[in-house]
Protein backbone atom coordinates (compact mmCIF):
# COMPACT_ATOMS: atom_id res chain seq x y z
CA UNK A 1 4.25 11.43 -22.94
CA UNK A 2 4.74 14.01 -19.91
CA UNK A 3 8.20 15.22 -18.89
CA UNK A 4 7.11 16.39 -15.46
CA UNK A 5 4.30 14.99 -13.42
CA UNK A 6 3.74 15.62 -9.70
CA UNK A 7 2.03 13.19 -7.34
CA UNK A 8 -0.33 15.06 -4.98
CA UNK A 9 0.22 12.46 -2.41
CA UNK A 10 2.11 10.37 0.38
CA UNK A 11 3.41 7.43 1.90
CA UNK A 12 3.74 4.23 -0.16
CA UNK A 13 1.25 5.29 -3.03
CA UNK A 14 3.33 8.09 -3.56
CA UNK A 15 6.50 5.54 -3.97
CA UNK A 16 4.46 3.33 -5.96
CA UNK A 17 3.60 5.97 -8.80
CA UNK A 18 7.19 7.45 -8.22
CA UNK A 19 8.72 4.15 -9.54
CA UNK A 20 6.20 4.09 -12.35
CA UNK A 21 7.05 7.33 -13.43
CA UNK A 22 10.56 6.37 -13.46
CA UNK A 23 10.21 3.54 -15.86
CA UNK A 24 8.44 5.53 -17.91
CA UNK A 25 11.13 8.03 -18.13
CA UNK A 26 9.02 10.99 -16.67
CA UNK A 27 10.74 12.96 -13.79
CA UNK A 28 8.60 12.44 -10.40
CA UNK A 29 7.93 15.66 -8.23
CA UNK A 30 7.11 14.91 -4.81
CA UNK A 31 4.83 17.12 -2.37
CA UNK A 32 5.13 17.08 1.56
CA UNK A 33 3.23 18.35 4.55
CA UNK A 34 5.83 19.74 7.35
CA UNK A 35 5.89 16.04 9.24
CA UNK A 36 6.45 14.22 5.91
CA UNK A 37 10.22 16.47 5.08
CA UNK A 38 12.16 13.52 5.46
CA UNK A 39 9.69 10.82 4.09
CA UNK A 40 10.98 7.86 1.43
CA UNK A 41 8.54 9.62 -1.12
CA UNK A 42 10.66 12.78 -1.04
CA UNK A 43 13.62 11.09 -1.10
CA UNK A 44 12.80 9.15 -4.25
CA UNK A 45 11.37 12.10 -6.06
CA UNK A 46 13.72 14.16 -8.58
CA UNK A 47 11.74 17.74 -6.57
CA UNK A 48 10.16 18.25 -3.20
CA UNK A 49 7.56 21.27 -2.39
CA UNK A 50 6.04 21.66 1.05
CA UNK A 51 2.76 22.28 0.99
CA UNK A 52 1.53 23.13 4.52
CA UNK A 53 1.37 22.07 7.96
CA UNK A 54 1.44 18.21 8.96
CA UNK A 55 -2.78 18.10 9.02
CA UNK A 56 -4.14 17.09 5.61
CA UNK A 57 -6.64 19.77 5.40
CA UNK A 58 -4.03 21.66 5.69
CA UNK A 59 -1.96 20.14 3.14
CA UNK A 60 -2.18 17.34 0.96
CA UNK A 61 -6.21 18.71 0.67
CA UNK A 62 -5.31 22.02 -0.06
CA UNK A 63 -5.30 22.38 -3.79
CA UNK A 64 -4.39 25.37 -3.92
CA UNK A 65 -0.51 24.82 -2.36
CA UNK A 66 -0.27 21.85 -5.02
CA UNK A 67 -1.35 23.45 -7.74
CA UNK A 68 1.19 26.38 -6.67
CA UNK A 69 4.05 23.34 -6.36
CA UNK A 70 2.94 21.97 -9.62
CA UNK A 71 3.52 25.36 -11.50
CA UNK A 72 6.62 25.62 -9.75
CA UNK A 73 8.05 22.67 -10.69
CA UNK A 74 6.88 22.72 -14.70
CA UNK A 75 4.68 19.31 -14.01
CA UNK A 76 2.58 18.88 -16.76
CA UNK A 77 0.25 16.22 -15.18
CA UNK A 78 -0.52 15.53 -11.37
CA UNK A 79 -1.57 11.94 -10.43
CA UNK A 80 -3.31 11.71 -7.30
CA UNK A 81 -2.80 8.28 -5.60
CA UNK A 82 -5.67 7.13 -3.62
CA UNK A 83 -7.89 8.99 -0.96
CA UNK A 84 -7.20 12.74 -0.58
CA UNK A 85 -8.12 14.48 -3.53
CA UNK A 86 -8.18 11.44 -6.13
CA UNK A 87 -12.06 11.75 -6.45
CA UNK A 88 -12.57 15.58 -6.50
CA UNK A 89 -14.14 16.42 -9.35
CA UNK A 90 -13.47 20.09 -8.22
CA UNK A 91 -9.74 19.75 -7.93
CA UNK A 92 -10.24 17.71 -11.23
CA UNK A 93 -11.49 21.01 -12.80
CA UNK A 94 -9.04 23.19 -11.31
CA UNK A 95 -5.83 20.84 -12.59
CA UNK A 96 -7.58 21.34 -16.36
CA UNK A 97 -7.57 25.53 -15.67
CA UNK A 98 -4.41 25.51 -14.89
CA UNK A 99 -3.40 23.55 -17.84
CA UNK A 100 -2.29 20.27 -16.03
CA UNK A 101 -3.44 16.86 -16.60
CA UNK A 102 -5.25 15.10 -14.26
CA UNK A 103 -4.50 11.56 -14.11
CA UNK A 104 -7.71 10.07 -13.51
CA UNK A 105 -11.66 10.15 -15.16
CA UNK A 106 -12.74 13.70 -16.55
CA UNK A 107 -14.33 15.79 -14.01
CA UNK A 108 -18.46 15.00 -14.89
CA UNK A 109 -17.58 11.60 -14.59
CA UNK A 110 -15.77 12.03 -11.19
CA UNK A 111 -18.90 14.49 -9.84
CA UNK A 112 -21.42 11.42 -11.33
CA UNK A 113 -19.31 8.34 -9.79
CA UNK A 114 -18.68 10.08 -6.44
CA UNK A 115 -22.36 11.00 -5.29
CA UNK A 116 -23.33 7.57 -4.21
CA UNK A 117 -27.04 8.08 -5.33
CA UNK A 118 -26.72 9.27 -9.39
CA UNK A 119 -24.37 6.54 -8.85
CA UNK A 120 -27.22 3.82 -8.22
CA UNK A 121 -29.42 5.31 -10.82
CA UNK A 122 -27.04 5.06 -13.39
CA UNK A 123 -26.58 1.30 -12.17
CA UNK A 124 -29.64 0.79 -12.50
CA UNK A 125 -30.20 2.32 -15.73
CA UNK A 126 -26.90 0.39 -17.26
CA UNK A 127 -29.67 -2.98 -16.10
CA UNK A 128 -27.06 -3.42 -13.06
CA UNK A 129 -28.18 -5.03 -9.98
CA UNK A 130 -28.77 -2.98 -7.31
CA UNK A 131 -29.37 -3.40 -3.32
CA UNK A 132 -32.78 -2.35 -2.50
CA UNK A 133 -32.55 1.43 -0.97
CA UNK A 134 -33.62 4.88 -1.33
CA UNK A 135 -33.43 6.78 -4.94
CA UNK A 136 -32.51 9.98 -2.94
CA UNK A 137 -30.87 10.91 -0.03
CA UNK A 138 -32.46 10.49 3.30
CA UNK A 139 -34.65 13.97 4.58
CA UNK A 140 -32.91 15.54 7.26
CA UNK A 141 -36.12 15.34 9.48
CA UNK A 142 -36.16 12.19 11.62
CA UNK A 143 -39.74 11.07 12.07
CA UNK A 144 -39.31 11.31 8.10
CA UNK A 145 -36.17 9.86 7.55
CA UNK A 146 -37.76 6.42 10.30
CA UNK A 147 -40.48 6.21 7.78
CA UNK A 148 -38.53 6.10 4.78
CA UNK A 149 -36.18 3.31 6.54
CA UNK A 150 -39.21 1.28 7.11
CA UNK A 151 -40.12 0.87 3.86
CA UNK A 152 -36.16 -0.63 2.53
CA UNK A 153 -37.05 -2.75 5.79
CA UNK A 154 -34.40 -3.90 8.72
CA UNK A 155 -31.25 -4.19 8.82
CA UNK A 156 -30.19 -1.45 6.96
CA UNK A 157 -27.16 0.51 5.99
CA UNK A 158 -26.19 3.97 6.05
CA UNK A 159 -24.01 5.23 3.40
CA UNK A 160 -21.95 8.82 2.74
CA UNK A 161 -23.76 9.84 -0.65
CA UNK A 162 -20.57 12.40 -1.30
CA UNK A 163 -18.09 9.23 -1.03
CA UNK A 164 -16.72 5.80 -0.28
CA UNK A 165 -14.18 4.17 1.76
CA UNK A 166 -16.23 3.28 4.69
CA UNK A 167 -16.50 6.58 5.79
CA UNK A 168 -19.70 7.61 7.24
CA UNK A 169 -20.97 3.99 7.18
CA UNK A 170 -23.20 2.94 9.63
CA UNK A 171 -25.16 -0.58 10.14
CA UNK A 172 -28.77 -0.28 12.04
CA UNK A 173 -30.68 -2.89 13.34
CA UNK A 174 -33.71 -1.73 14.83
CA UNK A 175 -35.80 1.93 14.28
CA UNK A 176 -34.42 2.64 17.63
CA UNK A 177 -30.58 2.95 16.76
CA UNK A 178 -31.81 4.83 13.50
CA UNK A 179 -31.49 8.59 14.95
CA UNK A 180 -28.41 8.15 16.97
CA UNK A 181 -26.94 6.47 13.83
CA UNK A 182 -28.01 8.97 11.36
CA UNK A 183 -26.37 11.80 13.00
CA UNK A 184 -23.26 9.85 13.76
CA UNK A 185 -23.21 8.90 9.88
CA UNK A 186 -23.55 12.33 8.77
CA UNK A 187 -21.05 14.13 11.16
CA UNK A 188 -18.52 11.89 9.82
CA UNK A 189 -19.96 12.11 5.87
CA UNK A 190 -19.55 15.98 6.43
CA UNK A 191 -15.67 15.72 8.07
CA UNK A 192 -14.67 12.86 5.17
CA UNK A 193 -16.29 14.82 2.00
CA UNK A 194 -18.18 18.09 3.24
CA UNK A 195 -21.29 16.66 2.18
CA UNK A 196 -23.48 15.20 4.79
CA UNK A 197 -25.81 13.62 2.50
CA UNK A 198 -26.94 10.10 3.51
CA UNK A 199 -28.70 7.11 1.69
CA UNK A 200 -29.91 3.67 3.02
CA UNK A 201 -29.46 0.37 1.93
CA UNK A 202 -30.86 -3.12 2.68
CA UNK A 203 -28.45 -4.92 4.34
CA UNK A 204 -27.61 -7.71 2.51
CA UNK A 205 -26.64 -10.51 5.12
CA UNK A 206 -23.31 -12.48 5.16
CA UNK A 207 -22.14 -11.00 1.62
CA UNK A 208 -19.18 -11.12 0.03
CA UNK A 209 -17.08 -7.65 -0.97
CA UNK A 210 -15.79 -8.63 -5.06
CA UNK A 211 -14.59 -5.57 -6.98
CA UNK A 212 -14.07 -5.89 -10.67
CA UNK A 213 -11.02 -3.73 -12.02
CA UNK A 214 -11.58 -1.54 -15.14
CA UNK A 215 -9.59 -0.22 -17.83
CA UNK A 216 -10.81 2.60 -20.00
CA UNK A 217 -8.95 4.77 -23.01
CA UNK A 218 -10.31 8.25 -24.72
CA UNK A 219 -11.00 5.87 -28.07
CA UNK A 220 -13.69 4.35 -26.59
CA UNK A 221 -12.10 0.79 -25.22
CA UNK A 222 -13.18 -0.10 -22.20
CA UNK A 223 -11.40 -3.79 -20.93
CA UNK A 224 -11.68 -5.22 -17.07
CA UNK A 225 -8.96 -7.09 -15.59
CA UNK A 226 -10.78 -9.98 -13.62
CA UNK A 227 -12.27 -9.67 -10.02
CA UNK A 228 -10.50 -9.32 -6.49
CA UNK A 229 -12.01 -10.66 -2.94
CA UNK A 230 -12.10 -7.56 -0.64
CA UNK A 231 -14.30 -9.79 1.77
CA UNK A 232 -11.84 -9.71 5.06
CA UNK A 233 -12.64 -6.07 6.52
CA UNK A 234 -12.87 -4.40 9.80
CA UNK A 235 -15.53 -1.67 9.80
CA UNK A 236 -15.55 -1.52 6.38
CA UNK A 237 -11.63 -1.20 6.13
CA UNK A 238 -10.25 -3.76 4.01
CA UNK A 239 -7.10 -5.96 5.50
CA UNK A 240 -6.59 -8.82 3.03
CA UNK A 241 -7.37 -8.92 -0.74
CA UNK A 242 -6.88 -11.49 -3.07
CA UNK A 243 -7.51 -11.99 -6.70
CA UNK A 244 -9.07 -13.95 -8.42
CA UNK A 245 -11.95 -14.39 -5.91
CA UNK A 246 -11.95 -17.58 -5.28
CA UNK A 247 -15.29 -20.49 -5.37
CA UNK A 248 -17.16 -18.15 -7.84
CA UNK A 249 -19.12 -20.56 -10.19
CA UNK A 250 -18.06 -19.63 -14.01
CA UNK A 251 -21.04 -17.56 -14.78
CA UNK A 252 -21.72 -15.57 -11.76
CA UNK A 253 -17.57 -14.19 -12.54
CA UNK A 254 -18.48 -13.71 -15.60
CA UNK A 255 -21.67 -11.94 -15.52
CA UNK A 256 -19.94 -9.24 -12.97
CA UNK A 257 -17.19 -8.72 -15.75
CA UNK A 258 -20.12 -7.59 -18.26
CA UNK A 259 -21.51 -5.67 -15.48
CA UNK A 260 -18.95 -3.70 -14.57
CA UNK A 261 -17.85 -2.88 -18.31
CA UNK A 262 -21.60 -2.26 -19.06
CA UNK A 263 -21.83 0.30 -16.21
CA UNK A 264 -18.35 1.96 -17.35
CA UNK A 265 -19.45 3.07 -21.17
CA UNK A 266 -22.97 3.73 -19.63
CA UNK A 267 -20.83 6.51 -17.83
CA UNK A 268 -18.75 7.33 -20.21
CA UNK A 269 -15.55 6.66 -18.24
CA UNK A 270 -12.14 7.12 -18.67
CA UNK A 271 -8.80 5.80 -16.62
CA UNK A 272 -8.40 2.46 -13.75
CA UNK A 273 -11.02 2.35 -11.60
CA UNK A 274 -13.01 -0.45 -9.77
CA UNK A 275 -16.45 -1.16 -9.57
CA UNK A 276 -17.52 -3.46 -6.31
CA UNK A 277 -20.52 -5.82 -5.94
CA UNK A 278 -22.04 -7.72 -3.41
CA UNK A 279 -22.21 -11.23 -3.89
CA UNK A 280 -24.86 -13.31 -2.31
CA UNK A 281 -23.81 -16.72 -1.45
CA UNK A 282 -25.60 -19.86 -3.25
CA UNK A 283 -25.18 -23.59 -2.77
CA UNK A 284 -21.92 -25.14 -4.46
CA UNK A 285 -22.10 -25.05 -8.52
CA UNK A 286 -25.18 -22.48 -8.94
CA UNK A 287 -25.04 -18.77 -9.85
CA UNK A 288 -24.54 -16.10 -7.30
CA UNK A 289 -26.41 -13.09 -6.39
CA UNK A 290 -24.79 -9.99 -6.92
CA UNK A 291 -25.53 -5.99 -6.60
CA UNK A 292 -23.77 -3.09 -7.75
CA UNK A 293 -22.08 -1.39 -4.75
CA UNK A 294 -20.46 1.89 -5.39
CA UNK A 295 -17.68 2.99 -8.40
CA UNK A 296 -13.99 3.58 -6.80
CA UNK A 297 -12.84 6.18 -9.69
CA UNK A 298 -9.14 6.21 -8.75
CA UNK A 299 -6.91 3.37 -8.13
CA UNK A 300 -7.35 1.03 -4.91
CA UNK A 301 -5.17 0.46 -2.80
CA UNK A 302 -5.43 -3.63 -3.42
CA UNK A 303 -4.38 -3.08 -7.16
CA UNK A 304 -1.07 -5.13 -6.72
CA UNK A 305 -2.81 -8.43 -6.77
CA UNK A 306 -4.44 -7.35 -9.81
CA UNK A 307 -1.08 -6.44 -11.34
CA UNK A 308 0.68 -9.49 -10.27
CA UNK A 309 -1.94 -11.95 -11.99
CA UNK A 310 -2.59 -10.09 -14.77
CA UNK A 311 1.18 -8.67 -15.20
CA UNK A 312 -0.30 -5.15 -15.81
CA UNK A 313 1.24 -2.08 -14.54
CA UNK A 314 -1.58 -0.22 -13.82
CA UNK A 315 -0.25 2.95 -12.84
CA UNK A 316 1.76 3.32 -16.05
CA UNK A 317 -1.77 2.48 -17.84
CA UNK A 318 -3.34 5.77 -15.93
CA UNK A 319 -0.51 7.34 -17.03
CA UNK A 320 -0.47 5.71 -20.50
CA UNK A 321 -4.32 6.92 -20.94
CA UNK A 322 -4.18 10.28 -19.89
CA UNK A 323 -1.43 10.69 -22.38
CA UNK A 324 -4.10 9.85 -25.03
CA UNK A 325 -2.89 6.39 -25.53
CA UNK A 326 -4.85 3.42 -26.50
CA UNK A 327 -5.14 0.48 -24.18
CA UNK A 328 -2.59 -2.60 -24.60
CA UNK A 329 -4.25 -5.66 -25.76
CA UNK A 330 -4.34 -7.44 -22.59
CA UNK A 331 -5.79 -10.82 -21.44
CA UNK A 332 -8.52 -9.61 -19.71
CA UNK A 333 -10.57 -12.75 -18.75
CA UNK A 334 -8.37 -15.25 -17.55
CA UNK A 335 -5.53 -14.48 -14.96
CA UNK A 336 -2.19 -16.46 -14.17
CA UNK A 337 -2.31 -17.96 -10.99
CA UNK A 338 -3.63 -16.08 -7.54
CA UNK A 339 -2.28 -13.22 -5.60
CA UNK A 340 -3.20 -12.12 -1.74
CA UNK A 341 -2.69 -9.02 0.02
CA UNK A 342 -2.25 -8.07 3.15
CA UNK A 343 -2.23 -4.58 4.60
CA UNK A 344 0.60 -3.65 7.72
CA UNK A 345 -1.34 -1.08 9.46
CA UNK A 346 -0.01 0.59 12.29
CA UNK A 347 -2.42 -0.33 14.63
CA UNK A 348 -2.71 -2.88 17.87
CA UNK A 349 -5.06 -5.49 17.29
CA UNK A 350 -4.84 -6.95 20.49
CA UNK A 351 -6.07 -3.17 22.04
CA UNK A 352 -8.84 -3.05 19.79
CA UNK A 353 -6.87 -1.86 16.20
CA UNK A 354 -6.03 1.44 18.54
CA UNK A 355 -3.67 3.34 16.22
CA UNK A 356 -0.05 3.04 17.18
CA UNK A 357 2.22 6.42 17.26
CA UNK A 358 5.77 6.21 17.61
CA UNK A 359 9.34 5.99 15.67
CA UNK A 360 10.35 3.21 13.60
CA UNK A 361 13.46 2.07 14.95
CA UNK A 362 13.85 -1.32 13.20
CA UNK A 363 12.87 -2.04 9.85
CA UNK A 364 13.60 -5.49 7.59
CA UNK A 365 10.77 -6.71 5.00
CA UNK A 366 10.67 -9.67 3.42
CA UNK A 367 11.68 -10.70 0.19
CA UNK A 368 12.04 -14.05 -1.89
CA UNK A 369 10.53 -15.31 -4.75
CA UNK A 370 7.35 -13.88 -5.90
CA UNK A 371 7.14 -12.06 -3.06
CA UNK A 372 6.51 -8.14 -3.57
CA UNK A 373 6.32 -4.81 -0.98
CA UNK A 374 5.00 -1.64 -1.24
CA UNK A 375 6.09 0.59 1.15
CA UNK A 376 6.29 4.02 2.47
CA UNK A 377 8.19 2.64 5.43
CA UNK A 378 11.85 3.59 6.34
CA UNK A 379 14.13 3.35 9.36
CA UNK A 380 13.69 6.75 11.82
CA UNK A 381 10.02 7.76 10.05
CA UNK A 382 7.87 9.44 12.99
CA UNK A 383 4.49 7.16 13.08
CA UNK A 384 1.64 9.62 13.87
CA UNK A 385 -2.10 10.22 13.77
CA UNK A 386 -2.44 12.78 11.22
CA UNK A 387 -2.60 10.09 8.46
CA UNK A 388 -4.03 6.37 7.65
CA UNK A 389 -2.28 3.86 9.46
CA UNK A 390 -1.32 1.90 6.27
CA UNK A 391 2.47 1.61 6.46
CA UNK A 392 2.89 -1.01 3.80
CA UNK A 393 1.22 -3.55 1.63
CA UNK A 394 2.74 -7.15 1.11
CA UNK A 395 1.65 -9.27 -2.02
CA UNK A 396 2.43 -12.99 -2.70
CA UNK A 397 1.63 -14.97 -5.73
CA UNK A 398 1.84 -18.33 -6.04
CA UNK A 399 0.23 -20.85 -9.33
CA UNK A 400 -2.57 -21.62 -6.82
CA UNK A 401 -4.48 -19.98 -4.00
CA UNK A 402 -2.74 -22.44 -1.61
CA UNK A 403 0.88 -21.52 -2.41
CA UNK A 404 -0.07 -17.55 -2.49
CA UNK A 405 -1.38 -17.86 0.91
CA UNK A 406 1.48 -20.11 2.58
CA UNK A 407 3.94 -18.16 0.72
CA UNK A 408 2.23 -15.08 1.97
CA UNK A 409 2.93 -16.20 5.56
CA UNK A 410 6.03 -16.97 5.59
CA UNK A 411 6.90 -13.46 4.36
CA UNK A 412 4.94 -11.80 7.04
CA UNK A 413 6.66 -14.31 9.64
CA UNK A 414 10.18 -12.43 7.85
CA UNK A 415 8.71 -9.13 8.93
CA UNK A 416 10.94 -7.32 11.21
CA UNK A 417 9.51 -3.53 12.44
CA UNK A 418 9.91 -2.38 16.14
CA UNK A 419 8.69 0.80 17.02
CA UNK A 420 4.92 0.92 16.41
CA UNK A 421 2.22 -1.99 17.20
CA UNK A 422 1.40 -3.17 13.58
CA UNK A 423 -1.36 -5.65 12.38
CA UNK A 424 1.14 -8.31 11.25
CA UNK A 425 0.35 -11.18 14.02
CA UNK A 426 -3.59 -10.37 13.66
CA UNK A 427 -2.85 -11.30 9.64
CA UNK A 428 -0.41 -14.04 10.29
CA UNK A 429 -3.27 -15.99 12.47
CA UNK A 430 -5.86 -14.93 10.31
CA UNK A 431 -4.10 -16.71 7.56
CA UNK A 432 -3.78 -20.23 8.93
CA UNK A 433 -7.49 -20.07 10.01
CA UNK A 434 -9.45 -22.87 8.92
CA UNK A 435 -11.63 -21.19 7.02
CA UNK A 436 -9.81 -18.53 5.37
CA UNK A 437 -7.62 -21.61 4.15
CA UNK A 438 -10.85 -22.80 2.47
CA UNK A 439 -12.01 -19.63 1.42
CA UNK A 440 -15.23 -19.17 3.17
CA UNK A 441 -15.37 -15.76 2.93
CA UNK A 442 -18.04 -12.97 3.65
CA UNK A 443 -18.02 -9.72 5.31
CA UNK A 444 -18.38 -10.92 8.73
CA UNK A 445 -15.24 -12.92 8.18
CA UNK A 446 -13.45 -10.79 10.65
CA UNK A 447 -15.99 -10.12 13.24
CA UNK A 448 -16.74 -13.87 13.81
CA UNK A 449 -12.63 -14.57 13.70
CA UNK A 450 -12.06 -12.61 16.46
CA UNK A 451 -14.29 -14.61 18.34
CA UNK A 452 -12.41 -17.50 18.10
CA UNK A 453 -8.93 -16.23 17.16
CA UNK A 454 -6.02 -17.69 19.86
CA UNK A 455 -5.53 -16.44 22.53
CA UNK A 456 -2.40 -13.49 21.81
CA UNK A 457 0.68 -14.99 23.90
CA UNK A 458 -0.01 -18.89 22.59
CA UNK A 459 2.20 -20.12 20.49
CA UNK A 460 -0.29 -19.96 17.32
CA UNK A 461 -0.48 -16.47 17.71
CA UNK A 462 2.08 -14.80 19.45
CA UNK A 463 4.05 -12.20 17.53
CA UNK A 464 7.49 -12.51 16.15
CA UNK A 465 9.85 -10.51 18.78
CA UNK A 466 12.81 -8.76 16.79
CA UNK A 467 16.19 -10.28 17.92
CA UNK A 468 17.57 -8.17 21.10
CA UNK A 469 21.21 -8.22 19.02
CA UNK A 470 19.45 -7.25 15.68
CA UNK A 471 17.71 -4.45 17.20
CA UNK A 472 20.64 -3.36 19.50
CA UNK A 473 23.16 -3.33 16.04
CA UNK A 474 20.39 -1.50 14.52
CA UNK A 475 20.18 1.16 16.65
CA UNK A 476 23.56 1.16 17.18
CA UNK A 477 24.13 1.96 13.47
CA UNK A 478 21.94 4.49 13.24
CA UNK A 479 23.12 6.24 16.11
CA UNK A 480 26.70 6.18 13.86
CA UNK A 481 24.92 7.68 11.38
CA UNK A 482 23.35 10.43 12.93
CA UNK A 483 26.50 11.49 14.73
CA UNK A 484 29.11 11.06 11.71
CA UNK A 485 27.11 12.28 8.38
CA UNK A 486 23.96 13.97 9.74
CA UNK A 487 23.28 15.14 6.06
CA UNK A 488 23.00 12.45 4.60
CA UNK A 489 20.30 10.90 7.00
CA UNK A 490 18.04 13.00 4.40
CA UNK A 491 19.39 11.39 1.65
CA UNK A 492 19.65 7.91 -0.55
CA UNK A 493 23.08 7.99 -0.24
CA UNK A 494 25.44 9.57 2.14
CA UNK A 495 27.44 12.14 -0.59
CA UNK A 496 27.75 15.41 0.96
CA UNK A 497 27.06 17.17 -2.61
CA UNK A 498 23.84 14.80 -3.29
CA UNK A 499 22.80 16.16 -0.22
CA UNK A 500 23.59 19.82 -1.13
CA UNK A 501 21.29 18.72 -4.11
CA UNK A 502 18.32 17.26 -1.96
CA UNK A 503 18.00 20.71 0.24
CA UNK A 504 18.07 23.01 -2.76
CA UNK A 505 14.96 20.99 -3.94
CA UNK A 506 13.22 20.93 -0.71
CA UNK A 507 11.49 24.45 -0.97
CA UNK A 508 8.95 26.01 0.74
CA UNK A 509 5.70 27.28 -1.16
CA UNK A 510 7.15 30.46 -2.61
């Protein structure tokens, strides 16, 4: 097992693989861009290295400052979260030249899983479903790029071929919004991945988003760990998960396990990752669609309610694998109860999800039985644009669907944070919707809810208000702080010599 390993990432992934680590016994090095000096991730960590300025692209996408910090620090593996460079199969490379172990699928694999087309030929090789769409990437010319759309038919989609995430994702509905959507798709494919490579899909109408989680060792076991619903999402960002995915007749669940474990040896993989389908609808009792969507090779941010019905850590299993471990026998068919997630974003729903900048001032989460948070969150952080507006993540499980989504409520209605707009009411109402209660899910979940959602300022939907006295002892307290033991603000704990400790280990590249 490593003694070192260094997370080349932020906010509440970085805490979540921080605490793995820990439990593990391996010592967790942090890295931070200049906005992120004070973060909870830093704090946590045993060593913090800047890496750059507060822009990504400057920092936590620069390989070559983490590499530097890993050296630095004598980490002998670097896990890297979600999004930034978890799918490089460049930086993949580069971590095995200089020695360090990548925690995640081997470099071909990550180069084969994150160009969207080999991707769909390997799918369809493996006998996976796919969605009707071009073999190759659309021609850059447009008369010849409106003739190729023709023949998948409308409506289509436009994907990123260099990557996933919703980014450079574009719906058309007619030949005439083809053009305008083409080059919007590809300016953003090109600022997401540097690759401005674009493919087109059939669109398949009224879907629903179920990704199957996979487990794969260097001995040649590959096991999945059920399905989740990723169905409720706003321009292609996910807001609630839940697993299992509920109403899926026996076989159809079934037949997407095989699937996704066929498609994994097919490619040879190794490490978590998640393989996502669409799912057709069908009348009650008879055997869905379903088509292979795109391979995730990293770890999603929804893997809680995976870990919470299957009780698998799988962070430690990454961890576990690239060590050259075996798998753990686990129960991977049949999961104990259900888990949902919902995602605190800091964004205003009721001013069209426009991010929300700003300093958290007040800060409780909720708690209780089976309830769990992952957070990045902490009293004083600076809210700002540079990043993804995911702040934190709350999970509930409960024996049934029911319970897990009742139970999830009431924890959001606990949810104090005053500083920044956040997406907490927009969930809250979402949640006692008729028909998310029944689980009629599809992709257009959202988009049709907002149609009909309450009015904000009624008394279904109207936000919990932080108590005046709360907020005022709050402040008032941190104020105290600030003033008395400045230090320490930087700190777990307010000892003068721990704090001593914590600057020594904040150093600069160099």
């Amino acid at each position: 097992m490593f003694r070192k390993l260094l997370i080349a990432n932020r906010g509440e992934i970085a805490v979540r693989v921080i605490r793995a680590c820990r439990e593990l016994g391996i010592s967790p090095i942090a890295v931070y861009s200049d906005a992120d000096r004070t973060a909870l991730h830093v704090r946590l960590a045993d060593e913090a290295y800047g890496i750059g300025p507060a822009s990504a692209t400057e920092s936590y996408l620069r390989s070559a400052n983490i590499l530097a910090a890993a050296k630095t620090a004598g980490a002998e593996a670097i896990h890297p979260g979600y999004g930034f460079l978890s799918e490089s199969a460049a930086f993949a490379r580069e971590c095995a030249a200089a020695g360090l172990m990548f925690i995640g699928p081997p470099p071909d694999v990550l180069a084969a899983m994150g160009d969207k087309v080999a991707a769909r030929r390997l799918a369809a090789e493996a006998g996976v479903p796919t969605v009707p769409g071009t073999a190759d990437p659309l021609p850059d010319d447009p008369t010849a790029a409106t003739e190729v759309a023709v023949q998948i038919g409308y409506p289509l989609l436009l994907k990123a071929a260099g990557g996933g995430g919703g980014k450079g994702m574009r719906a058309v509905g007619t030949p005439d919004e083809l053009p305008a959507a083409l080059e919007r798709a590809r300016g953003e494919a090109v600022a997401a991945f540097s690759d401005g490579r674009v493919y087109a899909e059939r669109q398949v109408q009224r879907p629903r988003h179920v990704e199957v989680q996979i487990l794969a060792d260097t001995h040649g076991n590959v096991r999945h760990l059920g399905e989740r619903d990723c169905s409720l999402q706003r321009r292609f960002q996910k807001l609630i998960e839940e697993s299992p995915a509920p109403g899926l007749p026996a076989a159809t669940r079934q037949a997407l396990w095989a699937a996704a474990v066929r498609l994994a040896r097919a490619a040879g993989y190794v490490g978590a990752g998640t393989v996502e389908f669409l799912v057709e609808t069908a009348p009650a009792g008879q055997e869905n669609g379903f088509y292979f969507l795109e391979v995730n090779a990293r770890l999603q941010v929804e893997h809680p309610v995976t870990e919470v019905v299957h009780g698998v850590d799988l962070v430690q299993e990454q961890i576990r694998i690239a060590a050259g471990e075996r798998l753990a026998p686990h129960s991977d068919t049949v999961p104990t109860g259900a888990a949902i997630e919902a995602r605190i974003n800091a964004e205003d729903p009721d001013a069209g999800f426009l991010p929300s900048v700003g300093v958290v001032r007040l800060l409780r989460e909720p708690s209780g039985p089976w309830v769990r948070v992952d957070s990045g969150c902490f009293p004083g952080q600076e809210v700002t644009t540079y990043y993804d507006a995911l702040l934190a993540k709350v999970i509930a499980w409960g024996p049934d669907r029911e319970t897990a989504r009742v139970r999830l409520h009431r924890a959001l209605a606990e949810y104090r944070l005053a500083g920044v707009a956040t997406t907490i009411p927009f969930l809250r109402d979402v949640l006692v919707d008729s028909d998310f209660a029944a689980a009629r899910l599809s992709t257009s979940f959202l988009d049709e809810y907002q149609q009909r959602r309450p009015t904000p300022g009624t008394a279904d939907s109207a936000p919990d208000v932080p108590d005046i006295a709360a907020v005022g002892a709050a402040l008032h307290t941190l104020q105290e702080r600030s003033q008395q033991a400045p230090a320490a603000a930087t700190t777990p704990t307010g000892s003068r010599w721990q704090a001593a400790a914590r600057r020594a280990a904040l150093r600069a590249n160099g």
